[in-house]
N, C-alpha and C. Protein backbone atom coordinates (compact mmCIF):
# COMPACT_ATOMS: atom_id res chain seq x y z
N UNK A 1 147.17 -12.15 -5.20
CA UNK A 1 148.51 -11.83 -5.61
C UNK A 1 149.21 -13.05 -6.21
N UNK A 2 149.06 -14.23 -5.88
CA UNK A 2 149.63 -15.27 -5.99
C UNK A 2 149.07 -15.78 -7.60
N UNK A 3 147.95 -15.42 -7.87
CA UNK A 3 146.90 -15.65 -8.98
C UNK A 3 148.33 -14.92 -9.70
N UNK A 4 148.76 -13.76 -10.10
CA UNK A 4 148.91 -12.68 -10.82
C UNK A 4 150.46 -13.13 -11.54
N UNK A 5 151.19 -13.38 -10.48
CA UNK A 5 152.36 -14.33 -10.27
C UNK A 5 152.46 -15.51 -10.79
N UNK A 6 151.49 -16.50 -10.76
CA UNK A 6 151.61 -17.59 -11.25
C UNK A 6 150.71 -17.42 -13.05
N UNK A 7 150.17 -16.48 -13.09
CA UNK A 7 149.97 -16.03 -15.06
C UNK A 7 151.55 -15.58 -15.26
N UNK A 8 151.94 -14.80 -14.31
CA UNK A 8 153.28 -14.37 -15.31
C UNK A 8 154.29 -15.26 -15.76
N UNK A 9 154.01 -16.59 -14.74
CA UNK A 9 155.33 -17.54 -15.05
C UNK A 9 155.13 -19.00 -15.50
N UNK A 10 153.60 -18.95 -16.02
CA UNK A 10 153.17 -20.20 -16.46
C UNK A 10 153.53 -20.49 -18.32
N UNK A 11 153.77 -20.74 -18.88
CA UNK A 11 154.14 -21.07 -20.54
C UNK A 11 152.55 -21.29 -20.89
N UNK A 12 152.58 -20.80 -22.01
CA UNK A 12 151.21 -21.15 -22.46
C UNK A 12 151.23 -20.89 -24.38
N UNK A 13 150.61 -21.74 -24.63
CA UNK A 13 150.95 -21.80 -26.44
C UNK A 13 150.28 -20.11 -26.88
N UNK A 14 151.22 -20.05 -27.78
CA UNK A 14 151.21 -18.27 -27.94
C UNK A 14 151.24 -18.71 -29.60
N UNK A 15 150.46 -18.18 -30.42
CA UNK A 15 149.72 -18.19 -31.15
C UNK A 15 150.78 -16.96 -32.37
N UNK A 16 151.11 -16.00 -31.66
CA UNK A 16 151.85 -15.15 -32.14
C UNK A 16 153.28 -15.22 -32.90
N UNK A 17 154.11 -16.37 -31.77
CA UNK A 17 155.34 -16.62 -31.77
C UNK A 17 155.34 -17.94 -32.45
N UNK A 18 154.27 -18.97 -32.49
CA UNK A 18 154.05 -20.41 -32.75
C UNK A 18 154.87 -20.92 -32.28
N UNK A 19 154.74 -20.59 -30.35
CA UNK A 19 155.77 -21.75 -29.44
C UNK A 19 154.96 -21.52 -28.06
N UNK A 20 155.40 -22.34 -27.23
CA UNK A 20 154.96 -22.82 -26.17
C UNK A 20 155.74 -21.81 -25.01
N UNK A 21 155.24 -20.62 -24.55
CA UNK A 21 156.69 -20.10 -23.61
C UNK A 21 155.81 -18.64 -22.79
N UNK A 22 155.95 -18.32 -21.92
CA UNK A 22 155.40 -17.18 -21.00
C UNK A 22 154.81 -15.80 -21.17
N UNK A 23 153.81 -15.87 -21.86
CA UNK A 23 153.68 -14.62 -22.99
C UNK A 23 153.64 -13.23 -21.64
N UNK A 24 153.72 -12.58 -23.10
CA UNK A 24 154.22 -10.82 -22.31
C UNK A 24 152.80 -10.22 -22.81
N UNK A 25 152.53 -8.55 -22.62
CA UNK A 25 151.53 -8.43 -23.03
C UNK A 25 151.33 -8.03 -24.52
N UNK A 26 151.86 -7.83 -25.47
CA UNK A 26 151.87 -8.68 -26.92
C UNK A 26 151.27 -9.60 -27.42
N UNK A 27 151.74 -10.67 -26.59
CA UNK A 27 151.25 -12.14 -26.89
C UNK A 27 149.60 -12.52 -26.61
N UNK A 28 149.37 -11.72 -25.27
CA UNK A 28 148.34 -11.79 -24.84
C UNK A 28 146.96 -10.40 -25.41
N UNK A 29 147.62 -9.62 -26.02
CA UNK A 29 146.88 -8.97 -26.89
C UNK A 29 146.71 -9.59 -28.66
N UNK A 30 147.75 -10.36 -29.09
CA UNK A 30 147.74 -11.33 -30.24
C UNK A 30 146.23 -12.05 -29.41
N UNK A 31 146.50 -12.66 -28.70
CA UNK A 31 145.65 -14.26 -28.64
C UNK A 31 144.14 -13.34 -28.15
N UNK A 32 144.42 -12.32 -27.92
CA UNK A 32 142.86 -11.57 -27.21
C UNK A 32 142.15 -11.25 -28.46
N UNK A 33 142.94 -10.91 -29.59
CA UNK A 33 142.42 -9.87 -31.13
C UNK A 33 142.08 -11.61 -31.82
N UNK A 34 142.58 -12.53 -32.04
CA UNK A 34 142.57 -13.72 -32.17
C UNK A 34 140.89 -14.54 -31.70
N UNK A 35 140.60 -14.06 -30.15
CA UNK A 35 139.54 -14.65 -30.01
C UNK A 35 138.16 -13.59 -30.26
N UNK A 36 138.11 -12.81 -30.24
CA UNK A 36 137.42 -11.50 -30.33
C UNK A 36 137.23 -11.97 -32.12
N UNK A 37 138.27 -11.86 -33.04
CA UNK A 37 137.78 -12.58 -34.41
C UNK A 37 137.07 -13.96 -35.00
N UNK A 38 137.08 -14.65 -33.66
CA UNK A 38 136.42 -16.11 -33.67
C UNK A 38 135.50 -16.05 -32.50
N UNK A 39 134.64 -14.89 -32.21
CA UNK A 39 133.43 -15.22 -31.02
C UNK A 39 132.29 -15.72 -31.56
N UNK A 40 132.16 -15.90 -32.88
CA UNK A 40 130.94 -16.64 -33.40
C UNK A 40 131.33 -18.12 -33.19
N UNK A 41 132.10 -18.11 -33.33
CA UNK A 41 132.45 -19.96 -32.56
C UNK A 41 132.05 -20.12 -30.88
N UNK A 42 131.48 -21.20 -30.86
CA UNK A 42 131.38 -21.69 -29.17
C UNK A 42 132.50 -21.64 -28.71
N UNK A 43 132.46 -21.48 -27.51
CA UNK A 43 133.84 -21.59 -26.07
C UNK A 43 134.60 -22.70 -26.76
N UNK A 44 133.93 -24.13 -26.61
CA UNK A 44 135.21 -24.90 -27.06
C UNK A 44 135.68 -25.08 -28.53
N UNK A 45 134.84 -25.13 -29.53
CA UNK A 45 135.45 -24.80 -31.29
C UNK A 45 136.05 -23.75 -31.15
N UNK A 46 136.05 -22.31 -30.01
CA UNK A 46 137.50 -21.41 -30.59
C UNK A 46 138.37 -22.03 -30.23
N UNK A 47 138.54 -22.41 -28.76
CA UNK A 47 139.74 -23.08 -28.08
C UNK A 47 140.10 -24.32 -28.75
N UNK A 48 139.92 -24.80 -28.77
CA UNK A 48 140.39 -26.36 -30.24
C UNK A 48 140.71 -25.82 -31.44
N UNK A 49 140.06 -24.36 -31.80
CA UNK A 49 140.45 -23.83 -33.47
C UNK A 49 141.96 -23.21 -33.14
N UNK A 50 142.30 -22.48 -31.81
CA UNK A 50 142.78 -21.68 -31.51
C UNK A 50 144.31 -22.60 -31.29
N UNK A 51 143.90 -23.83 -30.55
CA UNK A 51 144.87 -24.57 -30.19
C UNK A 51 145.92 -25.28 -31.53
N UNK A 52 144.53 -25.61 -32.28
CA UNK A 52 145.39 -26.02 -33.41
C UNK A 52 145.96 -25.14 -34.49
N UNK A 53 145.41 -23.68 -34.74
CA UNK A 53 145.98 -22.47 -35.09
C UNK A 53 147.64 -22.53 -34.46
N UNK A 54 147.84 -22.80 -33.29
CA UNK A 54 149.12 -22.76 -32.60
C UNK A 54 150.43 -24.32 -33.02
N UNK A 55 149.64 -25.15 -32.70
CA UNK A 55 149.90 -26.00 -33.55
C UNK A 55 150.61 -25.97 -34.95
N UNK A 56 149.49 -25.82 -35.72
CA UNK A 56 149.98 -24.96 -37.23
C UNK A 56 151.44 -25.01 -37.29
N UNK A 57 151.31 -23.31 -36.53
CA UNK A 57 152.34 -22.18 -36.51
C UNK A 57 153.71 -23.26 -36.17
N UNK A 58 153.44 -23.95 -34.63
CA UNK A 58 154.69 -24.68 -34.11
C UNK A 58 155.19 -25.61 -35.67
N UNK A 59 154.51 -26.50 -36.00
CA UNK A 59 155.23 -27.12 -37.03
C UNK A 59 155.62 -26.32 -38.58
N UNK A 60 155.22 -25.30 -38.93
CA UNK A 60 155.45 -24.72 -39.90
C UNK A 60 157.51 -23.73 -39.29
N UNK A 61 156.83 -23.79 -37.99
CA UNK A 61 158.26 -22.83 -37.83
C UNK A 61 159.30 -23.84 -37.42
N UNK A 62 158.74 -24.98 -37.19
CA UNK A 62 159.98 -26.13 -37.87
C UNK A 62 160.20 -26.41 -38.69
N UNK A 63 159.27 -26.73 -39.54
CA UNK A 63 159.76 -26.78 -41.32
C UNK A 63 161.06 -26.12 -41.97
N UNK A 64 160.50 -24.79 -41.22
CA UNK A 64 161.44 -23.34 -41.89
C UNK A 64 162.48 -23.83 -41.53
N UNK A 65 162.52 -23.99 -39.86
CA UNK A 65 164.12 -24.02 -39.16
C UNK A 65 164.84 -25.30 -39.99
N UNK A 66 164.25 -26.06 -40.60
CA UNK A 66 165.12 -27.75 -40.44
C UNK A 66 165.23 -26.95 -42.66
N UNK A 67 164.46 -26.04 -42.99
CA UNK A 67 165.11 -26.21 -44.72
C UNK A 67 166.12 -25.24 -44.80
C-alpha cells in the first residue's frame, strides 16, 4: 500500500507536459506509448533517450514562455 502512495506523490519528468511534477494517468500512458515506440533500444539508451526527450521539451517550453 505504501508502494502505491508513494508513485502517486513522487514528481517524475513527464515527457508529455515537458516538466518535472506528479503524473496522473495521462502522463503515465504518454511515457508508456513513448517507451513501447523505443523497445528496440536497450533499457538504458531508452531511458537516457527518454530523459533527454524530456529535457528537450523542459527547455523548449522555456524558450516559448521567456519570447
Amino acid at each position: 500500500m505504501t508502494t502505491a502512495t508513494t508513485a502517486q506523490t513522487t514528481p517524475t519528468m513527464c515527457l508529455r507536459h515537458g516538466d518535472f511534477h506528479v503524473m496522473d494517468s495521462d502522463c503515465w500512458g504518454a511515457t508508456m506509448d513513448w517507451y513501447v515506440d523505443h523497445q528496440h533500444l536497450g533499457d538504458q539508451a531508452s531511458r537516457d533517450l527518454y530523459l533527454a526527450a524530456v529535457e528537450r521539451e523542459m527547455l523548449d517550453n522555456l524558450i516559448r514562455s521567456c519570447s
